[in-house]
Protein backbone atom coordinates (compact mmCIF):
# COMPACT_ATOMS: atom_id res chain seq x y z
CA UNK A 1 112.08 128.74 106.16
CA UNK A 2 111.65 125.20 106.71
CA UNK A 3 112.85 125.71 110.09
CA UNK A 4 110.33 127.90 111.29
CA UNK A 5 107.39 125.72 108.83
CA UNK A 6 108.29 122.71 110.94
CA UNK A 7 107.97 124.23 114.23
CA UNK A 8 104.36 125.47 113.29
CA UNK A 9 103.34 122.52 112.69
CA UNK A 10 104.65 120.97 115.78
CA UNK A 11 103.26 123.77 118.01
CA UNK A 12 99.65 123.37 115.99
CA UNK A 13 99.64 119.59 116.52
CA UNK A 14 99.92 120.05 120.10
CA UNK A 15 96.57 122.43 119.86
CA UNK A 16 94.97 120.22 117.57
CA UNK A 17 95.74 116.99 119.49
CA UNK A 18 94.50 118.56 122.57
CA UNK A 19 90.93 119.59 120.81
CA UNK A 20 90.51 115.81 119.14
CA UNK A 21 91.54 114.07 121.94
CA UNK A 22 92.81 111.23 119.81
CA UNK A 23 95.68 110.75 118.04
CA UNK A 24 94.16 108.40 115.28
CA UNK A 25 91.41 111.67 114.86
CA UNK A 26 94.15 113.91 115.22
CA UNK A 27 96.59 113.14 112.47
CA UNK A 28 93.46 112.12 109.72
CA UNK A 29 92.52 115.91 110.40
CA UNK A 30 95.92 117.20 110.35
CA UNK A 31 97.00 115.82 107.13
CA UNK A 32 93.42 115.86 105.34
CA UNK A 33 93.88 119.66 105.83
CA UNK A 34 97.22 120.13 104.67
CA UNK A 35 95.96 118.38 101.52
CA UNK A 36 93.00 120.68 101.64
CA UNK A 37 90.15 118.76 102.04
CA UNK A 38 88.94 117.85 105.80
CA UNK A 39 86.53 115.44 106.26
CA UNK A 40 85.01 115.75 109.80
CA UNK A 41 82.18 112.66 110.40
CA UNK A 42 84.98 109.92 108.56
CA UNK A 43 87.81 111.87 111.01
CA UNK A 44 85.38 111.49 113.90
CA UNK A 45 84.97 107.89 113.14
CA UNK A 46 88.93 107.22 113.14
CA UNK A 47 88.79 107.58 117.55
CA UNK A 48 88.29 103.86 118.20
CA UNK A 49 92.02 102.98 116.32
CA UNK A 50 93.81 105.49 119.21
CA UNK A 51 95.65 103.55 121.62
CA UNK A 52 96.58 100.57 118.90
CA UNK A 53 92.86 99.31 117.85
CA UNK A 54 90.00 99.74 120.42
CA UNK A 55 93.32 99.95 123.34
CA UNK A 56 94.63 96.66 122.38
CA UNK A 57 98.21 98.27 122.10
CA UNK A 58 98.95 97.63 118.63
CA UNK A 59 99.73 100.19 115.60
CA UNK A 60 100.02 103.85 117.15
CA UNK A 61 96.60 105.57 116.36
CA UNK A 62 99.03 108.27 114.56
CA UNK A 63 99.72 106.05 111.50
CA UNK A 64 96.08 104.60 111.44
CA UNK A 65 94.79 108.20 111.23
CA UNK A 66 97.53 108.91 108.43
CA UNK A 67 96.69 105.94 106.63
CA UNK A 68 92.90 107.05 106.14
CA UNK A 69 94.10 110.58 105.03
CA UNK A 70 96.60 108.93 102.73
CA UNK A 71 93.29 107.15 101.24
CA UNK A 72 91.11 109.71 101.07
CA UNK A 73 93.85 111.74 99.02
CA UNK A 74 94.57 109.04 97.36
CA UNK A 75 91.29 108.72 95.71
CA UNK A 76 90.87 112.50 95.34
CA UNK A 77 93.72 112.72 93.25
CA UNK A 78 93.33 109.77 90.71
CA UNK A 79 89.42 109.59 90.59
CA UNK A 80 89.93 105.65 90.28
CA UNK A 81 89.77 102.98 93.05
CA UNK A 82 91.95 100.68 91.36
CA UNK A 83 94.55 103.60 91.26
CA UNK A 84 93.56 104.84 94.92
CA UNK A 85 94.35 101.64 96.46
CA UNK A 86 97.71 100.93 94.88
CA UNK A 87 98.54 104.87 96.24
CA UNK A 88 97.07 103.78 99.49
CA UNK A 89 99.21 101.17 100.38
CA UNK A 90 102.41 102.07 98.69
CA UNK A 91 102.03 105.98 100.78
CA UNK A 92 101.22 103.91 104.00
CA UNK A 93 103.58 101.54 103.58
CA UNK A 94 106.58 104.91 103.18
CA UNK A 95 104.36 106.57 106.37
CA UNK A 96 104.47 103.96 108.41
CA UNK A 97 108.46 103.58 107.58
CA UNK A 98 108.65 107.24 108.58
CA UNK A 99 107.20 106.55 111.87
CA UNK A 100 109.54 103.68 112.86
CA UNK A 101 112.63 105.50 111.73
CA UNK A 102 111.31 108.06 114.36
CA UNK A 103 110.29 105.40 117.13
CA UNK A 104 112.17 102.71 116.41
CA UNK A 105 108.79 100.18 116.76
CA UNK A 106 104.83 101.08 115.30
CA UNK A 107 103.20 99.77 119.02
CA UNK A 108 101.07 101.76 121.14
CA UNK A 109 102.19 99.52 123.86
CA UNK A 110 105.88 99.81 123.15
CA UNK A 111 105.41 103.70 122.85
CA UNK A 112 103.28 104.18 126.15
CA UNK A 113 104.21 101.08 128.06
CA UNK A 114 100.63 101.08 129.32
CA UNK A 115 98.48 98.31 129.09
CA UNK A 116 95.52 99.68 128.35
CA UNK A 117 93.05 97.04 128.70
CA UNK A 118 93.67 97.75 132.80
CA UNK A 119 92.67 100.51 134.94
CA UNK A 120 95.37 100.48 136.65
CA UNK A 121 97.85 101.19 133.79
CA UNK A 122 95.77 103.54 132.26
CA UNK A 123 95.91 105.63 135.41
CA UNK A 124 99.44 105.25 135.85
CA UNK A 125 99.92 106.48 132.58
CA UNK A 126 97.97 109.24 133.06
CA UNK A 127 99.15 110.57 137.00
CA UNK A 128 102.89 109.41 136.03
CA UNK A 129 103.25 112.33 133.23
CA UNK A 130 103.43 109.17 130.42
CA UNK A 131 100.78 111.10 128.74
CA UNK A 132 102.95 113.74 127.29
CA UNK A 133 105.22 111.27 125.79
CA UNK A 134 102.14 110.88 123.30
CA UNK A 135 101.98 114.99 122.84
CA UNK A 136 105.66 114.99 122.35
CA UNK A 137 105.77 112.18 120.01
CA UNK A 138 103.34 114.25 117.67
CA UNK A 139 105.24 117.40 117.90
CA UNK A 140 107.95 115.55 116.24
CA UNK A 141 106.53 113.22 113.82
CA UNK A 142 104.24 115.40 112.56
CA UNK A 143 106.47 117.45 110.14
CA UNK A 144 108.24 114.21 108.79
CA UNK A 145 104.77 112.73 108.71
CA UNK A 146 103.92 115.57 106.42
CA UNK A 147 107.01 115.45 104.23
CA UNK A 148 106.75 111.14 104.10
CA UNK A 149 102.53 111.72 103.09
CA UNK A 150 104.25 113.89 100.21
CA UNK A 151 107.05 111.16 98.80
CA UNK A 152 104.42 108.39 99.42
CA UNK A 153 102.01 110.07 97.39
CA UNK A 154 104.27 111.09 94.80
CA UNK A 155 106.03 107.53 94.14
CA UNK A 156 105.31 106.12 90.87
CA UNK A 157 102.32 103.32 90.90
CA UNK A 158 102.71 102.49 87.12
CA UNK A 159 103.96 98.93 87.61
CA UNK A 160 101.89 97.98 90.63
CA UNK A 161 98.85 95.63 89.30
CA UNK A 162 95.74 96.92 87.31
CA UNK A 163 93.46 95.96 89.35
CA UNK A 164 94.61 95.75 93.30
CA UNK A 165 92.69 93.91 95.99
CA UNK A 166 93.22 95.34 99.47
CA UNK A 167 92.08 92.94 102.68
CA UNK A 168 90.40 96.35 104.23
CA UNK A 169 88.89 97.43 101.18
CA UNK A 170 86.98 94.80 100.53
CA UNK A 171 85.47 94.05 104.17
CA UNK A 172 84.26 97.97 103.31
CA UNK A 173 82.83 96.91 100.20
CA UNK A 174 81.36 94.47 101.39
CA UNK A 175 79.90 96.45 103.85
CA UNK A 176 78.39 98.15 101.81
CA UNK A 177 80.55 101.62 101.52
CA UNK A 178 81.03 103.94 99.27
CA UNK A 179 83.74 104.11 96.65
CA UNK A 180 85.59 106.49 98.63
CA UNK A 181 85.61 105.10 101.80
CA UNK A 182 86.75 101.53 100.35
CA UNK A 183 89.41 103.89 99.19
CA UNK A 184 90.39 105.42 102.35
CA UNK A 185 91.03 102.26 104.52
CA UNK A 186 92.88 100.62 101.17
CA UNK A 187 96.48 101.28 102.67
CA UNK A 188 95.58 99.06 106.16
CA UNK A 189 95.87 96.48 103.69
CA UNK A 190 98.40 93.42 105.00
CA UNK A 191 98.42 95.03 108.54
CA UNK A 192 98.95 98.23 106.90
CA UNK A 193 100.95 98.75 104.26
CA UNK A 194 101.91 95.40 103.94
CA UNK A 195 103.92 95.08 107.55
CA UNK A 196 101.83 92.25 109.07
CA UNK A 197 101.35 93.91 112.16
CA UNK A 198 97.77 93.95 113.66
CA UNK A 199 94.95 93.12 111.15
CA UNK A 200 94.25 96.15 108.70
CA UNK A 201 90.63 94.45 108.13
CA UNK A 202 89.51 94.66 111.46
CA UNK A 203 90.23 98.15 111.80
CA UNK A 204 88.14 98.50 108.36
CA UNK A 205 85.12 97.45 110.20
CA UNK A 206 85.97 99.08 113.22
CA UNK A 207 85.83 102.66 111.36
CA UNK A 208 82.90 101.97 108.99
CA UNK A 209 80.98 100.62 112.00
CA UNK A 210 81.67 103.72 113.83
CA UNK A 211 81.32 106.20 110.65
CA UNK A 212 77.52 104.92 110.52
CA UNK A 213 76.72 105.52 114.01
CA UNK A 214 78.47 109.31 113.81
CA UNK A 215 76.30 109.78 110.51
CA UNK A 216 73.04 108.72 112.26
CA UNK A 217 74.16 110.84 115.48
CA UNK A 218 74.01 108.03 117.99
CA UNK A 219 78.10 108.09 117.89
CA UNK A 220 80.26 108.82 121.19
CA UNK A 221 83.40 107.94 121.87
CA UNK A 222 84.68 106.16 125.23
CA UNK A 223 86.92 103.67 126.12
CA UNK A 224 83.92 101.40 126.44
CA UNK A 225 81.77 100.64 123.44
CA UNK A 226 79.75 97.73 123.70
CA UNK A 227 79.41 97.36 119.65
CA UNK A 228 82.96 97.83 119.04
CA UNK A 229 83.49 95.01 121.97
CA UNK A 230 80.85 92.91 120.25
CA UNK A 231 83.31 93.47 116.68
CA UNK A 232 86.48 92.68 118.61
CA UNK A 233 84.90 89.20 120.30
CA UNK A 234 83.47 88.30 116.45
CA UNK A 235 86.94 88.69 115.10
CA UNK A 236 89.24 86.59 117.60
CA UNK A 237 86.06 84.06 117.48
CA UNK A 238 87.57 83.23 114.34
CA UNK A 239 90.81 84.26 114.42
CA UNK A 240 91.62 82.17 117.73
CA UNK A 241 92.73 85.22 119.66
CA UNK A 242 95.25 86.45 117.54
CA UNK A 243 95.43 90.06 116.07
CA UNK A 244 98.60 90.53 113.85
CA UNK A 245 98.06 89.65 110.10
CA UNK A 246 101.28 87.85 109.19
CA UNK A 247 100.11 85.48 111.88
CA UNK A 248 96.90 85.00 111.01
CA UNK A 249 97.79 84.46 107.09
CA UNK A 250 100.60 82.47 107.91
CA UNK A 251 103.05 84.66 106.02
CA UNK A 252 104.01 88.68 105.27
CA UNK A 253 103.60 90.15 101.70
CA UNK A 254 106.58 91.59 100.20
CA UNK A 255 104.60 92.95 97.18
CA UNK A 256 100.78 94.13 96.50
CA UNK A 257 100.54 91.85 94.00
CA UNK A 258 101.55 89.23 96.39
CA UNK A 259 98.92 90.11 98.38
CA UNK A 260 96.33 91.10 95.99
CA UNK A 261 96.86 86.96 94.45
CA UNK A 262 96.50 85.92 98.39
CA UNK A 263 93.23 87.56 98.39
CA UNK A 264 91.71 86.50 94.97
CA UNK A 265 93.15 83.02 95.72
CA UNK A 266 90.61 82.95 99.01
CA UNK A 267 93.18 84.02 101.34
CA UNK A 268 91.53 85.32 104.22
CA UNK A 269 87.71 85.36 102.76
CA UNK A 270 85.76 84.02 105.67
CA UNK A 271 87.89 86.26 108.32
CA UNK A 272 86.42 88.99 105.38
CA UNK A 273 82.83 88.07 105.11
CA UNK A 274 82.54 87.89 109.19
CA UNK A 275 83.64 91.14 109.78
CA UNK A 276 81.52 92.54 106.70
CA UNK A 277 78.44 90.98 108.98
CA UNK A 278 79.12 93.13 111.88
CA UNK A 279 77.16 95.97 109.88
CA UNK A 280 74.45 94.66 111.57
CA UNK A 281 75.70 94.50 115.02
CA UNK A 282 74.78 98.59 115.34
């Protein structure tokens, strides 16, 4: 039975895929509906993290777009924030692990090879038959990307801290969003799920920036979106050029509540509060 459930899935995530067009849109629908509960204008908003944030190569769009489902369950099933973000990161964190057990690395650029800041590459990639490698990937992951989302969610969260701070969360907050969408970008928290890789609070903005133009119907998705640009120069204005959070703190966090003390301590609150003011850049 789970033989013939796994290859299902795999041949409806090729469908899927091919209808969203994205893989960051594509696997926030796919799991938000095997939880039940699809979310279309947030999912539409989740297109700009394909290709490893905006195309800059970094995290796969897959686990970006599994790390807002993981959120938005999260916070469906414990009807607390506090309790949403903890499940947030600790599910990412277990995702994420899932998807590096099946690639061996969590970079769109390692994955595709293409360097997708150039033309050239991105044609290459798309006459050469590189393309597929994407499709294929999906087939495969998406079952164990299923059965991970269920053991993340699942793992215990009484000893993680009352009151959890996540980097993402609170650029959302302070952008002025809603409970549940602080919630849903809570597990990019420490370059998602804690892993340091490229900075979980800059994809925060990116998605809420891009959630308020789908809402007011102004939203379309290319490869060239001269707000999201405008976001991306704001953030390595102050970051020097560098993307990956472990760099950028100076460290990794082993624990949330290593993080969540970085954060309360000041850790990274100016990097915070300039991404929170690119609300206005719409």
């Amino acid at each position: 039975m789970k033989f013939f459930k796994s290859n299902k899935i795999k041949r409806d995530t090729k469908r899927v895929f091919l209808k969203k067009g994205t893989c960051s849109r594509t696997f926030f629908y796919l799991l938000n509906r095997e939880f039940g509960y699809p979310i279309d204008e947030e999912e539409e908003a989740a297109d700009p993290l394909a290709g490893g944030v905006v195309q800059l190569g970094y995290q796969c769009g897959m686990i970006w777009g599994a790390s807002f489902a993981l959120g938005a369950e999260s916070y469906r099933r414990t009807g607390d924030l506090n309790k949403a973000v903890n499940m947030a990161i600790q599910s990412t964190r277990h995702v994420m692990n899932s998807f590096i057990s099946r690639t061996n690395t969590p970079d769109c650029q390692d994955i595709t090879e293409t360097d997708w800041s150039k033309k050239y590459s991105i044609f290459k990639f798309m006459i050469t038959g590189k393309m597929f490698t994407c499709f294929k990937l999906a087939e495969k992951w998406a079952p164990e990307a299923f059965d991970a989302a269920a053991e993340g969610l699942a793992m215990d969260i009484s000893g993680l801290p009352d009151k959890p701070v996540s980097c993402a969360s609170e650029v959302v907050r302070k952008m002025g969003g809603s409970e549940k969408e602080t919630a849903i970008v809570a597990g990019l928290a420490g370059g998602m799920g804690l892993s340091g890789n490229g900075c979980g609070a800059l994809g925060a903005a990116i998605w809420l920036n891009s959630l308020s133009r789908v809402r007011e119907g102004n939203y379309k998705y290319t490869l060239s979106d001269t707000v999201l640009e405008k976001i991306i120069k704001t953030f390595y204005d102050e970051t020097d050029f560098e993307m990956e959070c472990n760099k950028i703190c100076g460290r990794k966090f082993n624990s949330i509540k290593e993080h969540t003390d970085f954060i309360q301590e000041g850790g990274c609150d100016k990097l915070i509060n300039v991404l929170a003011s690119t609300r206005s850049l719409q």
